[in-house]
N, C-alpha and C. Protein backbone atom coordinates (compact mmCIF):
# COMPACT_ATOMS: atom_id res chain seq x y z
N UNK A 1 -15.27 -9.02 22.10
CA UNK A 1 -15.17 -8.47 20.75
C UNK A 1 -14.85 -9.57 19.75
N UNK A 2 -15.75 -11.06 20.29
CA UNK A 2 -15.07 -11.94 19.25
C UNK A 2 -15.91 -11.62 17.55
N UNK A 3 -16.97 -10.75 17.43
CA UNK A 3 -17.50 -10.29 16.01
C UNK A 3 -16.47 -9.43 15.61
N UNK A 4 -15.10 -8.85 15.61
CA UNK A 4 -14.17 -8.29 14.79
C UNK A 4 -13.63 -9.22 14.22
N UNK A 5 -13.48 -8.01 12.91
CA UNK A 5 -13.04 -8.94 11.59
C UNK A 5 -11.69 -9.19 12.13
N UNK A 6 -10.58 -9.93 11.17
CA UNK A 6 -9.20 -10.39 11.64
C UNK A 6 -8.79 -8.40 11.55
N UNK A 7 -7.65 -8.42 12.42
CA UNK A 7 -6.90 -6.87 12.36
C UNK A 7 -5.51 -7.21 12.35
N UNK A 8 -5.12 -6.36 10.75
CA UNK A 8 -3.60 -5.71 10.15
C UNK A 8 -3.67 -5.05 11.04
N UNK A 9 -1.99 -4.79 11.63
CA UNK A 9 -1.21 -3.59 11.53
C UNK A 9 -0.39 -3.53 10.77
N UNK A 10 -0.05 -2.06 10.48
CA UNK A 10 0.94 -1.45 9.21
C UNK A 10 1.97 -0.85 9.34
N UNK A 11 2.55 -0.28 9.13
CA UNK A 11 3.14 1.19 9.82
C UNK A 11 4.97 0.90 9.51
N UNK A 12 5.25 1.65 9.83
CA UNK A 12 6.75 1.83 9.69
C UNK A 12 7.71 0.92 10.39
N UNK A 13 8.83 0.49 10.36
CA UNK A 13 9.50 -0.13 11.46
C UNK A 13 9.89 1.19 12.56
N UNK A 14 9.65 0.14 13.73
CA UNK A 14 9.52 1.07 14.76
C UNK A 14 8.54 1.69 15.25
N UNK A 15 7.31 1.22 14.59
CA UNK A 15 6.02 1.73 15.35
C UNK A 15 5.60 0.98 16.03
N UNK A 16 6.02 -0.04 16.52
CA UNK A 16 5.65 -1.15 17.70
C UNK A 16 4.48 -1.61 17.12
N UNK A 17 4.13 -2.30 16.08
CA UNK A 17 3.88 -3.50 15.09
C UNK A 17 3.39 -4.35 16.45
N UNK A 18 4.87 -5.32 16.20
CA UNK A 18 4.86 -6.48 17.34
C UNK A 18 4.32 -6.22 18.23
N UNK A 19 4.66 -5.34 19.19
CA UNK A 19 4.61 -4.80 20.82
C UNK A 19 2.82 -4.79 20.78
N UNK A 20 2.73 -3.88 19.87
CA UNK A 20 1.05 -3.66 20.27
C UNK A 20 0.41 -5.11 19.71
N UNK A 21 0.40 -5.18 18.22
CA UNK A 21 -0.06 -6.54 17.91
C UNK A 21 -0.64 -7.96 18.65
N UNK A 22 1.39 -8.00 19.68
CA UNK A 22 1.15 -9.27 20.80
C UNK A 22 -0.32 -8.78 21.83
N UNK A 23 -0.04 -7.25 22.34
CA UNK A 23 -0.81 -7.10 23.29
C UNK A 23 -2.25 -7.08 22.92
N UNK A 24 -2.91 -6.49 21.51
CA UNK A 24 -4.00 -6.76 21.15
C UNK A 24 -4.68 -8.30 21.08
N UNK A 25 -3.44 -8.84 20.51
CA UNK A 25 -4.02 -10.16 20.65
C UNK A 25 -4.53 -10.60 21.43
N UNK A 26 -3.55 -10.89 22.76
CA UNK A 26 -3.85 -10.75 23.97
C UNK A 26 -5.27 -10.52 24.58
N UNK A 27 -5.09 -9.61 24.76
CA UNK A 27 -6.62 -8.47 25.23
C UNK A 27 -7.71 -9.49 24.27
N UNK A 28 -8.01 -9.73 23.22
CA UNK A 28 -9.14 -10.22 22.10
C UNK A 28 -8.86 -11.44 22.05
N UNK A 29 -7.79 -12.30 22.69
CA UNK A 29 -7.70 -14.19 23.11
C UNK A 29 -7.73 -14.26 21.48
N UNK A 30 -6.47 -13.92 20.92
CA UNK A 30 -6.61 -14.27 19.09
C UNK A 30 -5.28 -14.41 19.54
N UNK A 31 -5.02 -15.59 17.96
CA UNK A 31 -3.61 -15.41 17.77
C UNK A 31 -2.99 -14.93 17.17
N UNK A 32 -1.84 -14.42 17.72
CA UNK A 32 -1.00 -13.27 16.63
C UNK A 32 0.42 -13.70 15.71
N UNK A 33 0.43 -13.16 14.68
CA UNK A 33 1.34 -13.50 14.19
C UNK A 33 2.39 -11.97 13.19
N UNK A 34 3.54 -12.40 13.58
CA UNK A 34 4.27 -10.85 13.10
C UNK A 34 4.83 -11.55 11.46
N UNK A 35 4.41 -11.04 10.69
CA UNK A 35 4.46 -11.85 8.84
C UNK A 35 6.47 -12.03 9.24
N UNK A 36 7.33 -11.36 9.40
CA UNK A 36 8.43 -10.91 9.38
C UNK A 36 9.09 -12.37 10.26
N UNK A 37 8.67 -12.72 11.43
CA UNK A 37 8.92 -13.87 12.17
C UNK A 37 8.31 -14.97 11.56
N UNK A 38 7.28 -15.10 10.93
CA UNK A 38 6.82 -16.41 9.84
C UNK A 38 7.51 -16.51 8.87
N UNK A 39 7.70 -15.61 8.12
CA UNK A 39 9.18 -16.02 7.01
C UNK A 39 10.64 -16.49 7.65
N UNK A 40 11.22 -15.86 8.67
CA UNK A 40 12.27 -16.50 9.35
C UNK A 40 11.99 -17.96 9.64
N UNK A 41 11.14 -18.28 10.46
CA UNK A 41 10.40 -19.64 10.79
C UNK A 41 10.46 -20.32 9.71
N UNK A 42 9.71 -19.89 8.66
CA UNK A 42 9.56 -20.74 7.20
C UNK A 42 11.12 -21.16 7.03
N UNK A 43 11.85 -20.26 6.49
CA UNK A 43 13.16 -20.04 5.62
C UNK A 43 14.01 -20.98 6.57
N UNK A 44 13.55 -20.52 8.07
CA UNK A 44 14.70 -20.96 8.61
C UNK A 44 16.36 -20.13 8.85
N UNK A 45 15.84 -18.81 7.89
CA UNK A 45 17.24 -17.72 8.37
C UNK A 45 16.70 -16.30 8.10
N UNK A 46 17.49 -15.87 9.03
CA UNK A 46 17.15 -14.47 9.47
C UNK A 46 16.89 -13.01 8.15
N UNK A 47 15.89 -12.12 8.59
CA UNK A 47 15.74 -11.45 6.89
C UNK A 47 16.91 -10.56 6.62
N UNK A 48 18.15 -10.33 7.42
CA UNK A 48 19.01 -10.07 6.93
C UNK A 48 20.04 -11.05 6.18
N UNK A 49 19.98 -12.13 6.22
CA UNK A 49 20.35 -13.17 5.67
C UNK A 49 19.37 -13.35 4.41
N UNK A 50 18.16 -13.33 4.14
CA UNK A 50 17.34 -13.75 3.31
C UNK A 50 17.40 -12.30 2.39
N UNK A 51 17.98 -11.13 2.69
CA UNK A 51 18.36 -10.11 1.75
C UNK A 51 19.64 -10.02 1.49
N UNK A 52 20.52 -10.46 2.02
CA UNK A 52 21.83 -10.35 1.29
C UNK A 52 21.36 -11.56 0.28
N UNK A 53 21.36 -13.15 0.47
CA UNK A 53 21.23 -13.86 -0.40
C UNK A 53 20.30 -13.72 -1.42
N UNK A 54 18.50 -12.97 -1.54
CA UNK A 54 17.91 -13.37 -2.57
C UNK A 54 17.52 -11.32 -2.93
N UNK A 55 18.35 -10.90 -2.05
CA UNK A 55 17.77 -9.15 -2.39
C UNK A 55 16.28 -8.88 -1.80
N UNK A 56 16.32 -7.59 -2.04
CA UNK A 56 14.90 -7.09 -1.42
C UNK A 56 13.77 -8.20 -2.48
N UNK A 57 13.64 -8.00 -3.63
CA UNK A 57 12.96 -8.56 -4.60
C UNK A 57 12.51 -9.95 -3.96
N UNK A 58 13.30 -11.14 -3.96
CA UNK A 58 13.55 -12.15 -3.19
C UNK A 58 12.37 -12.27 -2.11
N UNK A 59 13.17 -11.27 -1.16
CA UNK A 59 12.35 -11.23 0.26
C UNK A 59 11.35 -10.78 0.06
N UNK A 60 10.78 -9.50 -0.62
CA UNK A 60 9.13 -9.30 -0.97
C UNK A 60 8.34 -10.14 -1.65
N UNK A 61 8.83 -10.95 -2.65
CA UNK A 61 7.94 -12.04 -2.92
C UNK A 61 7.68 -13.11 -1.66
N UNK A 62 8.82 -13.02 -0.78
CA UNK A 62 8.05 -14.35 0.39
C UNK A 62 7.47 -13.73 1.04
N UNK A 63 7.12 -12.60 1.57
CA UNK A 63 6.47 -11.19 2.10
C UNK A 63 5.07 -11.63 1.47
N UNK A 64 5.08 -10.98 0.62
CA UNK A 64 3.65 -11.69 -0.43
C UNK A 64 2.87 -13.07 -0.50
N UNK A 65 3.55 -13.65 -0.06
CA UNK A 65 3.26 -15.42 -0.06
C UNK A 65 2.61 -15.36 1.83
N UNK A 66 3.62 -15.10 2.54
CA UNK A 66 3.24 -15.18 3.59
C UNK A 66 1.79 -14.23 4.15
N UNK A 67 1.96 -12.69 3.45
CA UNK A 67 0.72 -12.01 3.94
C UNK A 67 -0.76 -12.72 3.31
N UNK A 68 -0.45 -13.21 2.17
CA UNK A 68 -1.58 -14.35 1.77
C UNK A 68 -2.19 -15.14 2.55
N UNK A 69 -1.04 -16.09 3.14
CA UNK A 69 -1.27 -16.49 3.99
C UNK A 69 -1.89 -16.80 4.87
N UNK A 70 -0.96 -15.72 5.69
CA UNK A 70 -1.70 -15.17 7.22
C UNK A 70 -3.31 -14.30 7.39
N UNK A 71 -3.12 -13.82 6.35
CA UNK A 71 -4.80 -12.80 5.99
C UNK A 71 -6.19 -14.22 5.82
N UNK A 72 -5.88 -14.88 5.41
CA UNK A 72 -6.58 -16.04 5.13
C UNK A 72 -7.07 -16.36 6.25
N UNK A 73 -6.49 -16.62 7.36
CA UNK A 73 -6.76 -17.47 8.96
C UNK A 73 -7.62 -16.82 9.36
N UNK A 74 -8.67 -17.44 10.17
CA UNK A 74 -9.75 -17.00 10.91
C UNK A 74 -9.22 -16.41 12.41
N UNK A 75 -10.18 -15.10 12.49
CA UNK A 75 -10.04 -14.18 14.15
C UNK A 75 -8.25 -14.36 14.36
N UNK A 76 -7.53 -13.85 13.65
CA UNK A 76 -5.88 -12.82 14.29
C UNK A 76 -5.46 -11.51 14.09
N UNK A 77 -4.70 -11.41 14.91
CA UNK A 77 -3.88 -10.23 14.50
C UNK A 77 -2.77 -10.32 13.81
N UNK A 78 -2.20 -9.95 12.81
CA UNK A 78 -1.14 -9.91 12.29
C UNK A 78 -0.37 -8.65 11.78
N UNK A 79 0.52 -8.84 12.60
CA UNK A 79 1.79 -7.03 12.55
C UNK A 79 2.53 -7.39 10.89
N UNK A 80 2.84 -6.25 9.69
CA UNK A 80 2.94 -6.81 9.04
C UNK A 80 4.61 -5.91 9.05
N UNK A 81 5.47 -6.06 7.86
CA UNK A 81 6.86 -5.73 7.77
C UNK A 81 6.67 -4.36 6.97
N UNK A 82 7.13 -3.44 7.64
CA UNK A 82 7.20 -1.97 7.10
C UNK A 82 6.83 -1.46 5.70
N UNK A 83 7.14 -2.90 5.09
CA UNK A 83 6.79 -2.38 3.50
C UNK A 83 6.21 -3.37 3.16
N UNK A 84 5.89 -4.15 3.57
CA UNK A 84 4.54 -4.92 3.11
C UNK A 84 3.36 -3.95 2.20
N UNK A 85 3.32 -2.49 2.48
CA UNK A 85 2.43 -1.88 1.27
C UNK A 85 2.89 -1.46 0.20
N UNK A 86 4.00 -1.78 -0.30
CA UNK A 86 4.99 -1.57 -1.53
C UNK A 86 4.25 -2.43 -2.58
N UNK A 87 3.49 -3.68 -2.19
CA UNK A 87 2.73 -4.66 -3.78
C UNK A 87 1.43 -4.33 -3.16
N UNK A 88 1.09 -3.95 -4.32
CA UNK A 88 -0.94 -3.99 -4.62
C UNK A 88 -1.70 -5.34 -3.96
N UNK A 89 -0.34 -6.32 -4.53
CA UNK A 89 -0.97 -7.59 -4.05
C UNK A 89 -1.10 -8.05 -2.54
N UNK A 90 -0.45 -6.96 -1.64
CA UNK A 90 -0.73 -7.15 -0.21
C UNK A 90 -1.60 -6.19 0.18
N UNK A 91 -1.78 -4.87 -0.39
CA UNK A 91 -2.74 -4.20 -0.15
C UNK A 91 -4.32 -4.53 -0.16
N UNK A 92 -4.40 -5.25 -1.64
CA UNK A 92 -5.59 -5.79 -1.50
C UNK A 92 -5.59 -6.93 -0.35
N UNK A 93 -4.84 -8.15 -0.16
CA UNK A 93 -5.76 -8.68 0.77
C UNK A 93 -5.65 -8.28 2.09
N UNK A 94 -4.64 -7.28 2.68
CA UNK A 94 -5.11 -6.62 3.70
C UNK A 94 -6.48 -5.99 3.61
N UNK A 95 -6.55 -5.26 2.67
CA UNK A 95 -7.74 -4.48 3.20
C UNK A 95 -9.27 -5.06 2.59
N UNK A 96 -9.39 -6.26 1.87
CA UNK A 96 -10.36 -7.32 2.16
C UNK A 96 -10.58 -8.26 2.77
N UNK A 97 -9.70 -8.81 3.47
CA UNK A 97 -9.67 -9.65 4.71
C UNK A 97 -9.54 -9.21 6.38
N UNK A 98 -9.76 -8.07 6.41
CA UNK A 98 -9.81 -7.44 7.67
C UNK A 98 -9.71 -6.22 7.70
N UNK A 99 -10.43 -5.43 8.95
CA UNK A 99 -9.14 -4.28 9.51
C UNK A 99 -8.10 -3.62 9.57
N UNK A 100 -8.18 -2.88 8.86
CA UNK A 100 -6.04 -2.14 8.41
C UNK A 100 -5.94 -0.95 9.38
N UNK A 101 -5.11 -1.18 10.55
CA UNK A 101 -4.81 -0.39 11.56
C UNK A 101 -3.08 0.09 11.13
N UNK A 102 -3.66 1.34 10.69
CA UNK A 102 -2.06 2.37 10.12
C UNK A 102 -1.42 2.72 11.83
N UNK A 103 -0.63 2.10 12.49
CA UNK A 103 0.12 2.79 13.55
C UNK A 103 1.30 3.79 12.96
N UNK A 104 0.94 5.09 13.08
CA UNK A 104 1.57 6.38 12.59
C UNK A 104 2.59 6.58 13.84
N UNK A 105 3.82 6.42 12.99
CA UNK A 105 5.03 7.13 14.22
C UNK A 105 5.94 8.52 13.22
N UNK A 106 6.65 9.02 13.77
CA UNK A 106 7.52 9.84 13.12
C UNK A 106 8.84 9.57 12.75
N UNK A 107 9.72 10.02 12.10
CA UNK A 107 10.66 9.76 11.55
C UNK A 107 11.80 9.55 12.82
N UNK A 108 11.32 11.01 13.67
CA UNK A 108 12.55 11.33 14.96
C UNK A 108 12.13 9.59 15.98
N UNK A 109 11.25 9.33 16.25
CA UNK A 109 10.64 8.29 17.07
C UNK A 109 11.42 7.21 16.38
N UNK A 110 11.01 6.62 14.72
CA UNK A 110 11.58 6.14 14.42
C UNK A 110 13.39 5.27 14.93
N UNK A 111 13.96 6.96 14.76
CA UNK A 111 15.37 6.95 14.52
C UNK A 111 15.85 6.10 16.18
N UNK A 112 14.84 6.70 17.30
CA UNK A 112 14.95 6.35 18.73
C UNK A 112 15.04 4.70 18.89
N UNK A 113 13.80 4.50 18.10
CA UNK A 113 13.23 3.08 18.31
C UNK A 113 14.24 2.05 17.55
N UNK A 114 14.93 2.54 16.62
CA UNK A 114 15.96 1.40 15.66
C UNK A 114 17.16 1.51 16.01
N UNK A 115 17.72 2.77 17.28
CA UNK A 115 19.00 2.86 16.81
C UNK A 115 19.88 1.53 17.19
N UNK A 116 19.39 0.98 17.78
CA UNK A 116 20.22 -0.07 18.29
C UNK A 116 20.03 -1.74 17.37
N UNK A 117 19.16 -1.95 16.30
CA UNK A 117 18.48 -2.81 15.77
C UNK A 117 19.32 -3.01 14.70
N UNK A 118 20.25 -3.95 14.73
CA UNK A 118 20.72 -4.42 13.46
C UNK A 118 20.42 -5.80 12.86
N UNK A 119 19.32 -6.21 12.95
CA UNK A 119 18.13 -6.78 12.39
C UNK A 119 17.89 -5.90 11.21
N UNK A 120 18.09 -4.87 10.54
CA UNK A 120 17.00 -4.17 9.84
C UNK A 120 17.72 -3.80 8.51
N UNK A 121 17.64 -4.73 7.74
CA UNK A 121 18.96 -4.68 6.63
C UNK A 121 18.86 -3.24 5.71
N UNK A 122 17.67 -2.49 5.31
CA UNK A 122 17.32 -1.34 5.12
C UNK A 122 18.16 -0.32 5.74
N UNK A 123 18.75 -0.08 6.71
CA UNK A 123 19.01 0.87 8.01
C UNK A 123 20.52 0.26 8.32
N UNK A 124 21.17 -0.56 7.77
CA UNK A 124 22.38 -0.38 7.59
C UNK A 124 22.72 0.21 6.47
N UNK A 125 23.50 1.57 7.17
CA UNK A 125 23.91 2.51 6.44
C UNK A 125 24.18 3.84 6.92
N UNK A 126 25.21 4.74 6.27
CA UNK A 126 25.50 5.79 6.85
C UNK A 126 24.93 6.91 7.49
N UNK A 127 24.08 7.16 6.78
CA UNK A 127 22.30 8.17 6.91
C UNK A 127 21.02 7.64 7.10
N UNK A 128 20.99 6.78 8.35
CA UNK A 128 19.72 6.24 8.57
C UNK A 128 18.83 6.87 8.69
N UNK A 129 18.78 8.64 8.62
CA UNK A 129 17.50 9.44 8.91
C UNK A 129 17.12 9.74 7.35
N UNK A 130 18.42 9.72 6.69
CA UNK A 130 17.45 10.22 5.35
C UNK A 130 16.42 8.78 4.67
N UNK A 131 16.79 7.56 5.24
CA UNK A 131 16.75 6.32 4.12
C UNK A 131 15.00 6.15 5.27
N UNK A 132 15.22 6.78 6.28
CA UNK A 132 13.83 6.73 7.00
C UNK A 132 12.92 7.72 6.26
N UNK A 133 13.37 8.94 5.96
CA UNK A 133 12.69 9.81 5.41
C UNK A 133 12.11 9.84 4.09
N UNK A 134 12.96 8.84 3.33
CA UNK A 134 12.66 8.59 2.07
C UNK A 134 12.22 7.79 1.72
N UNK A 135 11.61 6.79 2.92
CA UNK A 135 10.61 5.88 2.59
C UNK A 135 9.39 6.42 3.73
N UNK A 136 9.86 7.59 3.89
CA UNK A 136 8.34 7.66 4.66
C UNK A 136 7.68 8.75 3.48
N UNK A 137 8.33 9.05 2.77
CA UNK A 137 7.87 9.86 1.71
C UNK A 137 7.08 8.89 1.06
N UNK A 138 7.75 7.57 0.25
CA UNK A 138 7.14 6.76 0.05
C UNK A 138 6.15 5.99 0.49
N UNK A 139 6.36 5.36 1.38
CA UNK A 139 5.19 3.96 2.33
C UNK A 139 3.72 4.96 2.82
N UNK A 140 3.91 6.30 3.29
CA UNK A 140 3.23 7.11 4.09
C UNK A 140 1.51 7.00 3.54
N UNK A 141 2.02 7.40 2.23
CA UNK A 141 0.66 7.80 1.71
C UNK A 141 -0.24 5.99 1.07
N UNK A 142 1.01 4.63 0.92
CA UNK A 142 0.00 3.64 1.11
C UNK A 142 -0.44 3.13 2.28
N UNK A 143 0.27 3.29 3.02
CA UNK A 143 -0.24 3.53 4.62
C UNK A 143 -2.01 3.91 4.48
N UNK A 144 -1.58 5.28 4.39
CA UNK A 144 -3.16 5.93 4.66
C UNK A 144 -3.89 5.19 3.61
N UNK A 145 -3.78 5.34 2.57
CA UNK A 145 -4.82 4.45 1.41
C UNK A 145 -5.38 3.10 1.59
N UNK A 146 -4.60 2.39 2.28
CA UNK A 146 -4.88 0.91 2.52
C UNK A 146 -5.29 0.64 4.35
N UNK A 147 -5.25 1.78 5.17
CA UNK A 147 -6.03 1.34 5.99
C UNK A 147 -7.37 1.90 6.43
N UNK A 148 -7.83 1.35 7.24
CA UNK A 148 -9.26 1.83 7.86
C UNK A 148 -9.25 2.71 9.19
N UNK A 149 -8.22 2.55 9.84
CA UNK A 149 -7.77 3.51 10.96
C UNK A 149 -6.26 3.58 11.49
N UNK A 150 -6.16 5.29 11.32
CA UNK A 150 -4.74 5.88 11.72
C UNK A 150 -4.55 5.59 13.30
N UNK A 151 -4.07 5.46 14.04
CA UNK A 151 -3.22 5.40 15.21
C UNK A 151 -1.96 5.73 15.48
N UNK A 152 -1.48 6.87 16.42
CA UNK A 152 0.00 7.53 16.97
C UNK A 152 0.24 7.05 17.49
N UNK A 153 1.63 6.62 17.26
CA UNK A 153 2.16 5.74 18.54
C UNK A 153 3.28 6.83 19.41
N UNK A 154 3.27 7.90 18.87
CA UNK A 154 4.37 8.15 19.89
C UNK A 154 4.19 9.01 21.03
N UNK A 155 5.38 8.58 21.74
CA UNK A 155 4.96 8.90 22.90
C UNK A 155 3.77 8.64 24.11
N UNK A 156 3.22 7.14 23.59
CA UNK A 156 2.14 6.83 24.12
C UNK A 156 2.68 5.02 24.23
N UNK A 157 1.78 4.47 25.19
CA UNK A 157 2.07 3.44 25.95
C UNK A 157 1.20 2.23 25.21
N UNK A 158 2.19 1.29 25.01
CA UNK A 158 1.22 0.20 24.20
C UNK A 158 0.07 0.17 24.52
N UNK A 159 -0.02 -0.17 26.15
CA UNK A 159 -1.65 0.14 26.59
C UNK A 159 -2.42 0.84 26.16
N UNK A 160 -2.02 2.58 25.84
CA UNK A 160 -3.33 3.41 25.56
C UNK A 160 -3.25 3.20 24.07
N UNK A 161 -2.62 2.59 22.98
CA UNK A 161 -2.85 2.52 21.81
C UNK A 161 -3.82 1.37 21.77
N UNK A 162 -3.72 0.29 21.98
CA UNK A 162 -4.06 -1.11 22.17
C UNK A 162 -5.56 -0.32 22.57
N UNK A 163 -5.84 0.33 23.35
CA UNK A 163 -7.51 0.44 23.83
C UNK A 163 -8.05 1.30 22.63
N UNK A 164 -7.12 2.40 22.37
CA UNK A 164 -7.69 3.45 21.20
C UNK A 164 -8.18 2.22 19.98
N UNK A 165 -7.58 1.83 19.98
CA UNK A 165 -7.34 0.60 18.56
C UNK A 165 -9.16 -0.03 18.38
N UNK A 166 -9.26 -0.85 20.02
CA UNK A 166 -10.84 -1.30 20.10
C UNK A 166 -11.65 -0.40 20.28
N UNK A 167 -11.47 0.62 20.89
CA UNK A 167 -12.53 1.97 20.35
C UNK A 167 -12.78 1.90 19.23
N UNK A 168 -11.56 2.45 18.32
CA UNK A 168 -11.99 2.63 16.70
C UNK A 168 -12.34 1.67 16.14
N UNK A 169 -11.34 0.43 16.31
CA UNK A 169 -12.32 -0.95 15.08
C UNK A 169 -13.85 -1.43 15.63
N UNK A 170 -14.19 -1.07 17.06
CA UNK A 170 -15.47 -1.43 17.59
C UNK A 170 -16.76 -0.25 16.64
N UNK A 171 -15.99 0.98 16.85
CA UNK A 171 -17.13 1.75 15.82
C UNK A 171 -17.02 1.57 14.10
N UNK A 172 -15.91 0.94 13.92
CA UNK A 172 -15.99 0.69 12.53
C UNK A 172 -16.73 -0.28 12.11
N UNK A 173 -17.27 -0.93 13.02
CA UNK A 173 -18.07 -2.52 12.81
C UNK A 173 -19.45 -2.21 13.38
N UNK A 174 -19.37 -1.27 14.04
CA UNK A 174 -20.74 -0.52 14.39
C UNK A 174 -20.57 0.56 14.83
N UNK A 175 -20.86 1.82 13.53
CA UNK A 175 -20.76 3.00 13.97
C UNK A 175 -21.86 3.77 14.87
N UNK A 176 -23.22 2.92 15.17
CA UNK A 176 -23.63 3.24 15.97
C UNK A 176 -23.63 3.32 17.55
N UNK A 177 -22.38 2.75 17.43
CA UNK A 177 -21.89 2.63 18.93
C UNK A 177 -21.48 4.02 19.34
N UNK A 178 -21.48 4.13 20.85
CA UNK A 178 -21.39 5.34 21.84
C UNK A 178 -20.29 5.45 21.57
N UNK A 179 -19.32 7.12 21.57
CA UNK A 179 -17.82 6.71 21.85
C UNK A 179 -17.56 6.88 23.30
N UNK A 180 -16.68 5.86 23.33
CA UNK A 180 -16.13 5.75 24.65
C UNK A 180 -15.19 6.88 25.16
């Protein structure tokens, strides 16, 4: 499948971004990159460190710099940071420089997948289900707008997402293909 364009993933924290991302890569011999671990790398400190010191504001502009970036490079995958669809300016070059694979999880999945993650400067806080809920109110619908294919992750095994994934971007690049 080396004729696929480069492939975004999107999706919420906690939709296994990374997890599937690495393994797509994998599977398609591309290299992957998670935008969220390239700014640490860059900066040199962790994005809970890079939001107490420069605020969300701060950190979405290097968010922006980096998805530039990374969208630019020839044949990867790149998992992007939960709200990476909050600026227009990442929307567009996601969805002109490749593939925008929305991995759809739920709020309850969510809550499973973070509870232990204090990495996640968002989610420190008393009511982590409402501050999930209220940005899934938000992020949800640029989610759907800015990609080319939805994917569930829950309750399903990186493996069977990772194959659903080349099903769908294989007919999106030729919808005359058989479905598998």
């Amino acid at each position: 499948m080396q004729d696929l364009p480069n492939l975004f993933l999107i999706g919420p924290m906690g939709a296994g971004k990374s997890t599937i991302g690495r393994l797509l890569a994998s599977e398609l011999s591309r290299e992957f990159f998670d935008s969220d671990h390239a700014i640490q790398d860059r900066c040199g400190a962790d994005i809970p460190w890079i939001f107490d010191v420069e605020g969300e504001q701060g950190f979405r502009q290097r968010e922006m710099l980096m998805i530039d970036e990374l969208t630019q490079l020839p044949g990867v995958v790149v998992a992007t940071g939960g709200g990476a669809v909050l600026r227009e300016e990442n929307r567009r070059a996601l969805r002109e420089r490749g593939a925008v694979i929305y991995l759809f999880t739920t709020v309850e999945q969510q809550l499973r997948r973070t509870a232990k993650d204090r990495n996640r400067p968002l989610l420190q806080c008393d009511n982590r289900e409402q501050v999930l809920n209220d940005m899934f109110a938000l992020r949800d619908p640029l989610y759907r707008a800015t990609a080319d294919v939805t994917v569930r992750t829950d309750r399903r095994s990186p493996r069977a997402v990772v194959n659903e994934i080349q099903r769908r971007v294989r007919r999106l690049v030729d919808p005359l293909q058989r479905k598998a």
